[in-house]
PDB file of N, CA and C in Angstrom:
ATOM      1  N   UNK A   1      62.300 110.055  44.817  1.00  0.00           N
ATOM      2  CA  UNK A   1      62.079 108.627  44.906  1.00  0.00           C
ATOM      3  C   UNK A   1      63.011 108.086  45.976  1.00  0.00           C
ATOM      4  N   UNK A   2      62.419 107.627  47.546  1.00  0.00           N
ATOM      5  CA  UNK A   2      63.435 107.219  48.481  1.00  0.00           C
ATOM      6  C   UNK A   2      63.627 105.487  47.972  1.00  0.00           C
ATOM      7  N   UNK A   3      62.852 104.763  47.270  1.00  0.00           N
ATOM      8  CA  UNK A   3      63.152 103.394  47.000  1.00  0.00           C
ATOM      9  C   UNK A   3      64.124 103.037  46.030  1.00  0.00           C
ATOM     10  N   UNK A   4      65.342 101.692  46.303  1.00  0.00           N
ATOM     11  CA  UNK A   4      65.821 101.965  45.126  1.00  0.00           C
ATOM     12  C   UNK A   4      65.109 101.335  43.886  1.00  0.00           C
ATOM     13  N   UNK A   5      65.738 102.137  42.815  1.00  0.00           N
ATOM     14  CA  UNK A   5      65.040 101.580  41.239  1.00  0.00           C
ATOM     15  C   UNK A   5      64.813 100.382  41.339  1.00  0.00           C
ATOM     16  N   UNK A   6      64.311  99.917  39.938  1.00  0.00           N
ATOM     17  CA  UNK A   6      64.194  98.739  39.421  1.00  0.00           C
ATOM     18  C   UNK A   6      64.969  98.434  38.702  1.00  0.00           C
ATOM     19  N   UNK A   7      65.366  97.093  38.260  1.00  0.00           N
ATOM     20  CA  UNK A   7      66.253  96.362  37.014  1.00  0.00           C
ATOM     21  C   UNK A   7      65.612  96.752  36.000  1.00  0.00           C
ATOM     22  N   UNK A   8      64.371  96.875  36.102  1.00  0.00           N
ATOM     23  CA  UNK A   8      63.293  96.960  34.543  1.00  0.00           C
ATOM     24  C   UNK A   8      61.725  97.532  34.924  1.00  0.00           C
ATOM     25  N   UNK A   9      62.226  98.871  34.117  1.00  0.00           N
ATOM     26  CA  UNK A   9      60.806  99.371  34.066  1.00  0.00           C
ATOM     27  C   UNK A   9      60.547  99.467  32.819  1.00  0.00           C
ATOM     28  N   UNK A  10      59.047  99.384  33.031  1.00  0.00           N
ATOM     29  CA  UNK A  10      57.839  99.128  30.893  1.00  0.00           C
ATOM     30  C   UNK A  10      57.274 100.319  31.141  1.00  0.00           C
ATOM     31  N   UNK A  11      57.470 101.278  30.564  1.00  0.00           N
ATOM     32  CA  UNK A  11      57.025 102.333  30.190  1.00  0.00           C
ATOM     33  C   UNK A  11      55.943 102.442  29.382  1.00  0.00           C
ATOM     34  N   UNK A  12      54.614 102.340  29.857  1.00  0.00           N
ATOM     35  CA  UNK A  12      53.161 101.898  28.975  1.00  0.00           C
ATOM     36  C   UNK A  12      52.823 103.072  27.892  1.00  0.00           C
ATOM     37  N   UNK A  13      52.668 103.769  27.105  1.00  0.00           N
ATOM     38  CA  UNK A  13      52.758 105.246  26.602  1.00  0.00           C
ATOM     39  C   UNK A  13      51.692 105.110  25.519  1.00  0.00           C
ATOM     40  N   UNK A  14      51.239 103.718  25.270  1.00  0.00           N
ATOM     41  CA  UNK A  14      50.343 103.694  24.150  1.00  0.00           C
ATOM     42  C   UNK A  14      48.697 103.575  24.345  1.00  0.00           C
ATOM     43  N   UNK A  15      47.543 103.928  23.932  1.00  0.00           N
ATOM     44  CA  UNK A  15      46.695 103.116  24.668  1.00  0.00           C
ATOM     45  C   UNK A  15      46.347 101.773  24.301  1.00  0.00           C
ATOM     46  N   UNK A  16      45.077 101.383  24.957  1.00  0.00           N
ATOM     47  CA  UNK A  16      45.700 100.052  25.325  1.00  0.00           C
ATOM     48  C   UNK A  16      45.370  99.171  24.368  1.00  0.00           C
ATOM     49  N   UNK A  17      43.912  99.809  23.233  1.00  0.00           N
ATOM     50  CA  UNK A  17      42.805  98.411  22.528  1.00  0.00           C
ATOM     51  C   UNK A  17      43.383  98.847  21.015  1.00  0.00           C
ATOM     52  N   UNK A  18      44.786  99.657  21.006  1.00  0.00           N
ATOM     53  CA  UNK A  18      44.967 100.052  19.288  1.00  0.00           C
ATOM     54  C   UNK A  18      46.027  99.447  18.769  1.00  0.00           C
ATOM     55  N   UNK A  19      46.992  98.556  19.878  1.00  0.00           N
ATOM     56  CA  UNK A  19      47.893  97.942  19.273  1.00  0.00           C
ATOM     57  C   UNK A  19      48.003  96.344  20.337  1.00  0.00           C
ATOM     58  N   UNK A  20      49.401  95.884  20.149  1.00  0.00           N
ATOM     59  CA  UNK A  20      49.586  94.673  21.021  1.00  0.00           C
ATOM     60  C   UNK A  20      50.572  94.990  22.390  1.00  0.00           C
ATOM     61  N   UNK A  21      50.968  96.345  22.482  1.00  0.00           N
ATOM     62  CA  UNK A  21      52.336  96.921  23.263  1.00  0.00           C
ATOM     63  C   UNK A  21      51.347  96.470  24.768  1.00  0.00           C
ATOM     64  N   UNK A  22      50.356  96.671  25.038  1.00  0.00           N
ATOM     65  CA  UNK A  22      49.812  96.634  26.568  1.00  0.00           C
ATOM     66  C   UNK A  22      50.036  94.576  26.810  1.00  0.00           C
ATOM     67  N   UNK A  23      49.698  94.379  25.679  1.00  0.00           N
ATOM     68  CA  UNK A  23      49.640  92.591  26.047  1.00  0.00           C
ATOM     69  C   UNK A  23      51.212  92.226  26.146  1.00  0.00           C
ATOM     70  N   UNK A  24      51.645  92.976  25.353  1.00  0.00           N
ATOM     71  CA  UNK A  24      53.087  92.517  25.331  1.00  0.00           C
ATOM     72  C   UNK A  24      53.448  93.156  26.632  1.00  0.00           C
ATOM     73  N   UNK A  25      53.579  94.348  27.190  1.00  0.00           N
ATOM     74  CA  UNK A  25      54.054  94.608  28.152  1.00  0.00           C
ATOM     75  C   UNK A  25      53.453  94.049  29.303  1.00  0.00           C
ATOM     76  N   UNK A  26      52.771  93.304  29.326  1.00  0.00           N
ATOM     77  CA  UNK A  26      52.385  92.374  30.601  1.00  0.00           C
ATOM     78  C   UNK A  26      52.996  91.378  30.262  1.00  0.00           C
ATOM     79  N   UNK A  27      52.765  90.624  29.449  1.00  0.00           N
ATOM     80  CA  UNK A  27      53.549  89.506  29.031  1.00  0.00           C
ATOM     81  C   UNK A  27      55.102  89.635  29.783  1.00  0.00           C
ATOM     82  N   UNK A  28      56.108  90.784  29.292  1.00  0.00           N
ATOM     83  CA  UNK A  28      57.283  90.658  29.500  1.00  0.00           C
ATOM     84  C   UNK A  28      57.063  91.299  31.115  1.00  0.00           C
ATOM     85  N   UNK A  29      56.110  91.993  31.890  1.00  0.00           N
ATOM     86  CA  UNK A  29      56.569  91.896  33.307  1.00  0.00           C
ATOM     87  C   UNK A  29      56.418  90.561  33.908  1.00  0.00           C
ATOM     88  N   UNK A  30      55.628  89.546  33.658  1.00  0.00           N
ATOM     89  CA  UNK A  30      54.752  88.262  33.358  1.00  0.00           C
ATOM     90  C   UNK A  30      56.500  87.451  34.204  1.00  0.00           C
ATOM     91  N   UNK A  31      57.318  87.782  32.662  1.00  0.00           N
ATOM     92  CA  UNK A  31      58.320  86.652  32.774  1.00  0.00           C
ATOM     93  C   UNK A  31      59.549  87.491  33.805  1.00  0.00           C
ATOM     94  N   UNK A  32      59.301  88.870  33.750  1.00  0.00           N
ATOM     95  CA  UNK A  32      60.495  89.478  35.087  1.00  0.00           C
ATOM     96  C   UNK A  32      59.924  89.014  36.055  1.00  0.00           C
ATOM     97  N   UNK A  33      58.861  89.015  36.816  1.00  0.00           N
ATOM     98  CA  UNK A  33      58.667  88.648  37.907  1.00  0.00           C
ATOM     99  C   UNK A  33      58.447  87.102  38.362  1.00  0.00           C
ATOM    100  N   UNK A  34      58.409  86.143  37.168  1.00  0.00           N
ATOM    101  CA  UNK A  34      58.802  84.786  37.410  1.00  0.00           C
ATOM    102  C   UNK A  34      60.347  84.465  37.397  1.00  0.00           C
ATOM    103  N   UNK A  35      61.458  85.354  37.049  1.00  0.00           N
ATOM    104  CA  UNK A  35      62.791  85.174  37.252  1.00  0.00           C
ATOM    105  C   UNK A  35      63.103  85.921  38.743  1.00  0.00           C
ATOM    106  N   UNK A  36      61.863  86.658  39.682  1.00  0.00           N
ATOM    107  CA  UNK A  36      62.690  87.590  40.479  1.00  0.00           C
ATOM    108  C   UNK A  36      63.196  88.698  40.205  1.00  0.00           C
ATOM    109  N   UNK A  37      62.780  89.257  38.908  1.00  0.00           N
ATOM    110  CA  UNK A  37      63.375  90.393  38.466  1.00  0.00           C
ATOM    111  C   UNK A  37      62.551  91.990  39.138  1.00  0.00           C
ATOM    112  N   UNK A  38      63.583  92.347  39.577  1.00  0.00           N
ATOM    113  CA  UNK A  38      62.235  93.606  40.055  1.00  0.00           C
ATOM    114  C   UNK A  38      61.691  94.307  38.972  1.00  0.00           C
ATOM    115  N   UNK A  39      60.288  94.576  38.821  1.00  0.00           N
ATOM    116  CA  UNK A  39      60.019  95.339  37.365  1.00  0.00           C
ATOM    117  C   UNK A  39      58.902  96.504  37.702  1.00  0.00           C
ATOM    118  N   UNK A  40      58.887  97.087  37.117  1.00  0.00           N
ATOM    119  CA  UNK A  40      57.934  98.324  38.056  1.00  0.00           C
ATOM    120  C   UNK A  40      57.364  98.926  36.212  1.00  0.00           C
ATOM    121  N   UNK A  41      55.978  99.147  36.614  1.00  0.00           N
ATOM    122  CA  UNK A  41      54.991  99.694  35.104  1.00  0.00           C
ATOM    123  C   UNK A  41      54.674 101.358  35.249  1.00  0.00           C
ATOM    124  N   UNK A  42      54.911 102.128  34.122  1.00  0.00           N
ATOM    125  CA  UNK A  42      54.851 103.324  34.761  1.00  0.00           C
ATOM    126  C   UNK A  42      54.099 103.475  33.195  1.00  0.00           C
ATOM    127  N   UNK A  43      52.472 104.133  33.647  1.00  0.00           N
ATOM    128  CA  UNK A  43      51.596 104.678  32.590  1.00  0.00           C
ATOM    129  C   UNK A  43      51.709 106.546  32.968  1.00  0.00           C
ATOM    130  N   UNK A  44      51.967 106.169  31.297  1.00  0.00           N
ATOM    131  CA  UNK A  44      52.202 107.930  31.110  1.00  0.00           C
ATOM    132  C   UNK A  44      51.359 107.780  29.687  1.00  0.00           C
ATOM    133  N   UNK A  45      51.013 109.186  29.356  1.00  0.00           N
ATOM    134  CA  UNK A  45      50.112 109.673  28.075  1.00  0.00           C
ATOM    135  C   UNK A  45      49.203 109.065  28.152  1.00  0.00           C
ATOM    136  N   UNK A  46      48.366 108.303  26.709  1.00  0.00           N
ATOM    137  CA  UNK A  46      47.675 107.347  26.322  1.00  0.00           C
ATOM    138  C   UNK A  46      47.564 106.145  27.070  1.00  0.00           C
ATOM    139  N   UNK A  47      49.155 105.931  27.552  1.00  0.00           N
ATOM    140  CA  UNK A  47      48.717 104.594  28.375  1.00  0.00           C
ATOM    141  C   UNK A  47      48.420 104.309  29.318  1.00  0.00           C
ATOM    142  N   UNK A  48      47.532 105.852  30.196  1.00  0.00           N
ATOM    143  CA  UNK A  48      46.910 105.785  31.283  1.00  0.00           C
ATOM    144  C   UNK A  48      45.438 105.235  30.829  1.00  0.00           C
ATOM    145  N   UNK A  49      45.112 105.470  29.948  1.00  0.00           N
ATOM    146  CA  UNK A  49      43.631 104.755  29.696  1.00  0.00           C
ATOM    147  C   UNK A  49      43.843 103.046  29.599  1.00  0.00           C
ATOM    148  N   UNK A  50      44.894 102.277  29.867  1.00  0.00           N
ATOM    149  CA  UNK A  50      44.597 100.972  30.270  1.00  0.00           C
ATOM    150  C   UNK A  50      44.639 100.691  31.699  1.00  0.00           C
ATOM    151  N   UNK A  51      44.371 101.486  32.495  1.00  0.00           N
ATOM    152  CA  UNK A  51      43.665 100.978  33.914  1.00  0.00           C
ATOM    153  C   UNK A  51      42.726 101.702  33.987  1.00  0.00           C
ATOM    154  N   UNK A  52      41.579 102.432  32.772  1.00  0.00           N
ATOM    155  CA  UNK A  52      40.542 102.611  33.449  1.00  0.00           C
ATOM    156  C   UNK A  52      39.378 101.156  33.630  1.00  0.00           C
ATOM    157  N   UNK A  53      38.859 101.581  34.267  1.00  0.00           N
ATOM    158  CA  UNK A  53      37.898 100.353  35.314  1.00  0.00           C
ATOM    159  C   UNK A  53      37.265  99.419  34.153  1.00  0.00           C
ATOM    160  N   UNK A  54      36.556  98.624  33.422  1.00  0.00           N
ATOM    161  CA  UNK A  54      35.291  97.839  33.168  1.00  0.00           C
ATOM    162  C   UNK A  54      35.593  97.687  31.572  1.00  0.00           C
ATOM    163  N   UNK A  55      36.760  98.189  30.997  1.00  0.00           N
ATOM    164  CA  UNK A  55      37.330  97.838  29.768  1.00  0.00           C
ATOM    165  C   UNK A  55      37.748  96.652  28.988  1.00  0.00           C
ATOM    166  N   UNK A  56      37.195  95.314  29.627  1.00  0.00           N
ATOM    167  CA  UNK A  56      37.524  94.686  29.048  1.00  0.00           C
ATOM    168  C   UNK A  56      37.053  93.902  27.282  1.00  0.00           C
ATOM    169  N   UNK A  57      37.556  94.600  26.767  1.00  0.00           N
ATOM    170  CA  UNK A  57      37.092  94.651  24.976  1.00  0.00           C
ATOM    171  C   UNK A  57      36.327  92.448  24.995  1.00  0.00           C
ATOM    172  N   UNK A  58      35.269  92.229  24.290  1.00  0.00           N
ATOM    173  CA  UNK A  58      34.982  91.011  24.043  1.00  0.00           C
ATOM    174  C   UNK A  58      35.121  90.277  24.741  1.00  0.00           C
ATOM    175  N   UNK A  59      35.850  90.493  26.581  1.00  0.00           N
ATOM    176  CA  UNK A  59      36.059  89.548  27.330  1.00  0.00           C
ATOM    177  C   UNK A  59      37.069  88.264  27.164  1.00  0.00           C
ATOM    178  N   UNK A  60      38.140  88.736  25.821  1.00  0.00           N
ATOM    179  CA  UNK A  60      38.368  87.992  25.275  1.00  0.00           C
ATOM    180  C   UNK A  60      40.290  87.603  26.363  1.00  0.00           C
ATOM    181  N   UNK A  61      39.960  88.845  27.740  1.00  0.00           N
ATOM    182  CA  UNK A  61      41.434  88.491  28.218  1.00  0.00           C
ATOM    183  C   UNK A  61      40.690  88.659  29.424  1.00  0.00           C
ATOM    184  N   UNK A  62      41.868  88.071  30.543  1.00  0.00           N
ATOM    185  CA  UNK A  62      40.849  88.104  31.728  1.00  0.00           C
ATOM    186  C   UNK A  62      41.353  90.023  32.192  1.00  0.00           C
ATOM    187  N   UNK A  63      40.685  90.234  32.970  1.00  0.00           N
ATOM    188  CA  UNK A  63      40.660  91.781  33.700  1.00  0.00           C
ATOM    189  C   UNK A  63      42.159  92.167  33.863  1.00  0.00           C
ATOM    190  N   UNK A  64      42.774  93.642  33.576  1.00  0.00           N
ATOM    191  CA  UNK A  64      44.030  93.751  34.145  1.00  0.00           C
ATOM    192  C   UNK A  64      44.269  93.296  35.476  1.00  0.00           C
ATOM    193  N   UNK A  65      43.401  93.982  36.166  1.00  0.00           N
ATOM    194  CA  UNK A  65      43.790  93.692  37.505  1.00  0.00           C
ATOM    195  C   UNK A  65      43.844  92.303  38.033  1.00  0.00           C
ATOM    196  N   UNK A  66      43.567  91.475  37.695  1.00  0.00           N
ATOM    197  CA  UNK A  66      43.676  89.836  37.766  1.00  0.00           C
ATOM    198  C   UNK A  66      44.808  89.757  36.848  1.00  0.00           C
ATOM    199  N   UNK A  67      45.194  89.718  36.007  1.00  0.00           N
ATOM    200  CA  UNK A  67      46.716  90.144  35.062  1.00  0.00           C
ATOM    201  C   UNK A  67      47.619  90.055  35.712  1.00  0.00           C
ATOM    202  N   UNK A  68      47.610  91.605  36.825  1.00  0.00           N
ATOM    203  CA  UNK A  68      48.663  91.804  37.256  1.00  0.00           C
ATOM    204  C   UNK A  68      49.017  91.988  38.076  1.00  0.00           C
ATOM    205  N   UNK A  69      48.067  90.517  38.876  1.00  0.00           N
ATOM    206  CA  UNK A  69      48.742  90.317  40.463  1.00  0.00           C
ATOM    207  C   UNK A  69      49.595  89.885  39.783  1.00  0.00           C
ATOM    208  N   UNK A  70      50.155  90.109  41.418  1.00  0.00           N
ATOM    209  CA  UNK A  70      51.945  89.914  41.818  1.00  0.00           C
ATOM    210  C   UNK A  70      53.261  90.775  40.897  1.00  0.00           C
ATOM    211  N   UNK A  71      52.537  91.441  40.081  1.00  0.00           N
ATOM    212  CA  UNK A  71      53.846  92.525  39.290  1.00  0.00           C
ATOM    213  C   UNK A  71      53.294  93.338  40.054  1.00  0.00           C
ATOM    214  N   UNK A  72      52.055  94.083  40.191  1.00  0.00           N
ATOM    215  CA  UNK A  72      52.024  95.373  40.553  1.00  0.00           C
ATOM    216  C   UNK A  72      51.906  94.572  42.123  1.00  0.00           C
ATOM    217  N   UNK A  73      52.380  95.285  43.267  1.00  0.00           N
ATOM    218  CA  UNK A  73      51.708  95.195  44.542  1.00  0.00           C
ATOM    219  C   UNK A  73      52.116  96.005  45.007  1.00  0.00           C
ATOM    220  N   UNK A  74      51.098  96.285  46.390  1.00  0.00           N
ATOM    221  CA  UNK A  74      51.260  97.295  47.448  1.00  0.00           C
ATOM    222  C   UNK A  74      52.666  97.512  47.701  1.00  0.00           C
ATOM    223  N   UNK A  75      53.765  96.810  47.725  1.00  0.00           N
ATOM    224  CA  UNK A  75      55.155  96.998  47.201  1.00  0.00           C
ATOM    225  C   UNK A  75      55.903  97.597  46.856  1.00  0.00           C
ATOM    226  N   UNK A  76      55.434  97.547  45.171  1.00  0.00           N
ATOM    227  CA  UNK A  76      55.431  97.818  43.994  1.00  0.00           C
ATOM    228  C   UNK A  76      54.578  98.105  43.189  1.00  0.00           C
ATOM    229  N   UNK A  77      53.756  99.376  43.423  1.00  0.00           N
ATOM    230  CA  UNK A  77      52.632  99.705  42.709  1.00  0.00           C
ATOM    231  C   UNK A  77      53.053 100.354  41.472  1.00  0.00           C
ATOM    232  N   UNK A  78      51.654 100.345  40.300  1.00  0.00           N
ATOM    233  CA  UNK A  78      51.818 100.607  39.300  1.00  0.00           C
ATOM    234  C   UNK A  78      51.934 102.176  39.525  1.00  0.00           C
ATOM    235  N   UNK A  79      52.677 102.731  38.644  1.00  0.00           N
ATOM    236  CA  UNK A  79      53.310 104.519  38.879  1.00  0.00           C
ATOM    237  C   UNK A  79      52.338 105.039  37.439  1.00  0.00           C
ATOM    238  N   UNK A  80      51.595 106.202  38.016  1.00  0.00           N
ATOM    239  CA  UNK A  80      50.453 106.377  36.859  1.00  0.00           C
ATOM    240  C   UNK A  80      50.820 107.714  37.045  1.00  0.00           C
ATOM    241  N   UNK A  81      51.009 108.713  35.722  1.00  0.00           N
ATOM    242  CA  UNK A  81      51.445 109.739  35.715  1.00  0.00           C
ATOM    243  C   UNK A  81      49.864 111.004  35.657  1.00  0.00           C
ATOM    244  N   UNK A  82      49.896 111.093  36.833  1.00  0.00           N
ATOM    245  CA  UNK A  82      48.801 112.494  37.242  1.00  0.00           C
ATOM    246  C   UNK A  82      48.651 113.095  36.082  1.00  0.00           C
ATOM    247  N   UNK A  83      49.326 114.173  35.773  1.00  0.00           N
ATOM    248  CA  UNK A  83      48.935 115.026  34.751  1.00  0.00           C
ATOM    249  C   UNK A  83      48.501 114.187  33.686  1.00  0.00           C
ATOM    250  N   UNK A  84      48.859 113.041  33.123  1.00  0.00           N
ATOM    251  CA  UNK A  84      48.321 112.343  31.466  1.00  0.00           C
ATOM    252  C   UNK A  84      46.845 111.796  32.179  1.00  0.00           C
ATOM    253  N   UNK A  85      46.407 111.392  33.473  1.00  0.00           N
ATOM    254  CA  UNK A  85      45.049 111.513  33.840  1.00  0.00           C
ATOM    255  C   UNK A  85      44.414 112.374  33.698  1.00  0.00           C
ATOM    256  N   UNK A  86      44.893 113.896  34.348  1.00  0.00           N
ATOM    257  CA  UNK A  86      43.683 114.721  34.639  1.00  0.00           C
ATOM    258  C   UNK A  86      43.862 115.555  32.772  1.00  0.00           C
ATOM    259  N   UNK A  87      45.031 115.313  32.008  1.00  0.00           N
ATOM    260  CA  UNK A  87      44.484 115.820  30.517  1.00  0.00           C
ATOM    261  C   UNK A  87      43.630 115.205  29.808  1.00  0.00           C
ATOM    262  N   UNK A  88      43.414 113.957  30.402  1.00  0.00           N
ATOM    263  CA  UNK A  88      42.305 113.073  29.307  1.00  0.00           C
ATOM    264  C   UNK A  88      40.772 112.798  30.535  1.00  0.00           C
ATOM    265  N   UNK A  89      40.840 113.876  31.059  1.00  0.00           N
ATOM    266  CA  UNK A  89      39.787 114.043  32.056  1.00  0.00           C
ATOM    267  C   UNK A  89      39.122 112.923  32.767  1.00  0.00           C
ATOM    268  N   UNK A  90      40.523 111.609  33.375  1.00  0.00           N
ATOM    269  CA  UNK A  90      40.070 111.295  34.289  1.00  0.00           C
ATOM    270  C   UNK A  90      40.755 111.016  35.781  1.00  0.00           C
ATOM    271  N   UNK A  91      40.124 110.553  36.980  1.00  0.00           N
ATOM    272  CA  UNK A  91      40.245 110.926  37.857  1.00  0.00           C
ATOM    273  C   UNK A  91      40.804 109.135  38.661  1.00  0.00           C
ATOM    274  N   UNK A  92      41.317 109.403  39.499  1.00  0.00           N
ATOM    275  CA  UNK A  92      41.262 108.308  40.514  1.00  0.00           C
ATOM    276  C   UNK A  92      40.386 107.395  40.553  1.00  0.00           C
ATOM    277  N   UNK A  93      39.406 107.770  40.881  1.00  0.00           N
ATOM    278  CA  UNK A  93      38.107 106.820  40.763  1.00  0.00           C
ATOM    279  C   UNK A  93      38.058 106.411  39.559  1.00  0.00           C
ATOM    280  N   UNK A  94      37.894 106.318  38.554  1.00  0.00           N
ATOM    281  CA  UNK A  94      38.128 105.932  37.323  1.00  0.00           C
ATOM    282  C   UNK A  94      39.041 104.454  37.129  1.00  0.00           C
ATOM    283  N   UNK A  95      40.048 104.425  37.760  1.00  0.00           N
ATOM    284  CA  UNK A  95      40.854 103.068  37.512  1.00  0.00           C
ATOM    285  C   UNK A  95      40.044 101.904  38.265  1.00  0.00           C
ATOM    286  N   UNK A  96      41.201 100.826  37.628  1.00  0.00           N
ATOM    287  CA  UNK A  96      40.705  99.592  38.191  1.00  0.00           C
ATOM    288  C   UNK A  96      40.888  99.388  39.589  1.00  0.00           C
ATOM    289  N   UNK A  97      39.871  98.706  40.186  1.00  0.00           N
ATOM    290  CA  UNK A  97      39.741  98.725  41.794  1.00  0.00           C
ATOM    291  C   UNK A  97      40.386  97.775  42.099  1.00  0.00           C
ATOM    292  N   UNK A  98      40.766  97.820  43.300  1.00  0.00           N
ATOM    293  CA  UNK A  98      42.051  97.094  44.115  1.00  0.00           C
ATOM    294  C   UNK A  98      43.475  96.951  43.428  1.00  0.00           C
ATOM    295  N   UNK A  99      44.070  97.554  42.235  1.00  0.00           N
ATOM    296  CA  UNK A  99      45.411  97.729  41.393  1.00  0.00           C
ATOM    297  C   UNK A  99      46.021  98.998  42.490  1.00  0.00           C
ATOM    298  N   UNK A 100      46.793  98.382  43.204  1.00  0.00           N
ATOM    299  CA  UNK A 100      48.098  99.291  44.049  1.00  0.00           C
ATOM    300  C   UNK A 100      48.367 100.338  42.723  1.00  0.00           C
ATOM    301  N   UNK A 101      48.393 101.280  42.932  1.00  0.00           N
ATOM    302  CA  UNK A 101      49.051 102.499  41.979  1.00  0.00           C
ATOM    303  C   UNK A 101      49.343 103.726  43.316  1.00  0.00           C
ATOM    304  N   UNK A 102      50.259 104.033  42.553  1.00  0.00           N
ATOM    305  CA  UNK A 102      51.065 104.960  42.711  1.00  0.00           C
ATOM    306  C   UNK A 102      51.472 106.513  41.585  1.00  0.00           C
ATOM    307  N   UNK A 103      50.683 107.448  42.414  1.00  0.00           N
ATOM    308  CA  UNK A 103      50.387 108.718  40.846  1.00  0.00           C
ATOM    309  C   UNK A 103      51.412 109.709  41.254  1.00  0.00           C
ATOM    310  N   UNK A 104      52.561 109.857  40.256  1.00  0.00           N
ATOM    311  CA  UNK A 104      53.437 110.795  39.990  1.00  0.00           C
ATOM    312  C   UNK A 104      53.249 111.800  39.070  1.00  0.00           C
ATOM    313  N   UNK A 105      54.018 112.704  39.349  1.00  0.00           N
ATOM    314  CA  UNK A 105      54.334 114.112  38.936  1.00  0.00           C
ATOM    315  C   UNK A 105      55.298 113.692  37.769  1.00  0.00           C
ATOM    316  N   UNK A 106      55.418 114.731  36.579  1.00  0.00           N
ATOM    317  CA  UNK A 106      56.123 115.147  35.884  1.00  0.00           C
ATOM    318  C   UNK A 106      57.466 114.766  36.311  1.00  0.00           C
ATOM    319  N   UNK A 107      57.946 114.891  37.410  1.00  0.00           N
ATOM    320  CA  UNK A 107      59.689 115.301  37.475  1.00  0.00           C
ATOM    321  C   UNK A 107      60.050 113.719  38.317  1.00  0.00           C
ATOM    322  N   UNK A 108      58.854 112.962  39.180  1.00  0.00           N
ATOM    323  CA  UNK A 108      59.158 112.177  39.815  1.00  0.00           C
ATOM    324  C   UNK A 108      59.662 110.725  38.402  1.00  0.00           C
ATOM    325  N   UNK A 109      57.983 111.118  37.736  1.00  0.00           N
ATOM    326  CA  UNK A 109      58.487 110.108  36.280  1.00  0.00           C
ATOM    327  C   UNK A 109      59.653 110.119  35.772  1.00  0.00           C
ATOM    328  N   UNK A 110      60.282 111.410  35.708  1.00  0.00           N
ATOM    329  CA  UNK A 110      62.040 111.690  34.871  1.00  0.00           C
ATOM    330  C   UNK A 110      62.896 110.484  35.876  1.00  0.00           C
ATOM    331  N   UNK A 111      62.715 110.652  36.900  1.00  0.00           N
ATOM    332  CA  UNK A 111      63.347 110.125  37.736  1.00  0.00           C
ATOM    333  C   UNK A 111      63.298 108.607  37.750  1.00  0.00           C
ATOM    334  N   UNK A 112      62.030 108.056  37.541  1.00  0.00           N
ATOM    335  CA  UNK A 112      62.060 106.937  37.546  1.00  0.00           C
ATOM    336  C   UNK A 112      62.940 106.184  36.010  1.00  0.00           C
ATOM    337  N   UNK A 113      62.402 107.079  35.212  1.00  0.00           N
ATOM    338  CA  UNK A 113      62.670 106.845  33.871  1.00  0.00           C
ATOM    339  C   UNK A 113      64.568 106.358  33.985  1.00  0.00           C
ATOM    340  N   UNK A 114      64.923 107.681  34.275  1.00  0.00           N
ATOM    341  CA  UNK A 114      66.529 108.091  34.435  1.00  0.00           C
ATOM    342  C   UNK A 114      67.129 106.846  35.378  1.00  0.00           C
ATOM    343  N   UNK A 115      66.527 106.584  37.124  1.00  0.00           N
ATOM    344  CA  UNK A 115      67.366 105.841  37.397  1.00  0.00           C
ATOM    345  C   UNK A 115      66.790 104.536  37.075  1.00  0.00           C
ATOM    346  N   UNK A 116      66.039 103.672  36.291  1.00  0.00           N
ATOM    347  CA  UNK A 116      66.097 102.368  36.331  1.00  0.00           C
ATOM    348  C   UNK A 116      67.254 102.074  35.585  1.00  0.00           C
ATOM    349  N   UNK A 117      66.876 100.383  36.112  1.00  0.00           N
ATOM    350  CA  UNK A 117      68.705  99.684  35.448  1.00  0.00           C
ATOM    351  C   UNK A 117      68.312  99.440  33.558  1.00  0.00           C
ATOM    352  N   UNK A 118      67.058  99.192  33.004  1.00  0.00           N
ATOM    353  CA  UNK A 118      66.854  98.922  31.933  1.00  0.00           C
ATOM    354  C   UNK A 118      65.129  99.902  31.751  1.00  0.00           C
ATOM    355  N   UNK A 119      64.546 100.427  30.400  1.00  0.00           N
ATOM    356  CA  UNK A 119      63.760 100.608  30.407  1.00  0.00           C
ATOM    357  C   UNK A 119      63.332 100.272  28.957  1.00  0.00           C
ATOM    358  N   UNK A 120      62.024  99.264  29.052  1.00  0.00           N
ATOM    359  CA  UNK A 120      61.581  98.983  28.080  1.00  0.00           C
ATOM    360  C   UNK A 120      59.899  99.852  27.622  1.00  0.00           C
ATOM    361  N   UNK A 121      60.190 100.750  26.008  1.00  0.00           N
ATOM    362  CA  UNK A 121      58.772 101.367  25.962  1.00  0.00           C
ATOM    363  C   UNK A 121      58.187 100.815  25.281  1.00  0.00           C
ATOM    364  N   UNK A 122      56.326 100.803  25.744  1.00  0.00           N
ATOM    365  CA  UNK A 122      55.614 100.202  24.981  1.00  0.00           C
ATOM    366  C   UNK A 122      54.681 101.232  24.451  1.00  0.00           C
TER     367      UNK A 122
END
């Protein structure tokens, strides 16, 4: 990782329509990035299935990717852990279109995990 960390990374790990951790963890990047806080989202396991594409349950929230302008950007893209994609057999194409992501390896995630300044899991 040549960038430095973040103050706060949300570690997404759950999927997304079985609990409240995905709403909440937008919510709280929501309010880091209205203080200026740098915050960076890193989906690993299960909680790579909340950026796949056309999921939106009852319509009852607007689209992630409308969500989460301005946390995730070309910047600061969302860090989606490769291997928890290709074990739940899906692919790149699969996510939501136009969401900046960024797909790490196993050892790059340790890294992110290890150097942020705070890490909150959801």
């Amino acid at each position: 990782m040549s960038e430095p960390p973040p103050s706060l990374l949300l570690w997404i790990r759950r999927p997304p329509h079985s609990t409240v951790h995905l709403s909440e963890a937008v919510r709280v990047a929501s309010m880091a990035a209205a203080f200026d806080r740098p915050v960076r989202l890193l989906f690993l396991a299960e909680g790579v299935r909340a950026l796949v594409r056309g999921q939106e349950p009852y319509r009852l929230a607007p689209p992630l990717g409308r969500t989460l302008a301005g946390i995730v950007t070309p910047d600061a893209p969302a860090l989606v852990h490769r291997p928890s994609l290709e074990c739940r057999g899906l692919g790149p194409e699969r996510l939501v279109e136009g969401l900046p992501v960024r797909f790490v390896d196993d050892a790059e995630s340790a890294d992110w995990l290890y150097r942020a300044g705070r890490v909150v899991p959801f």
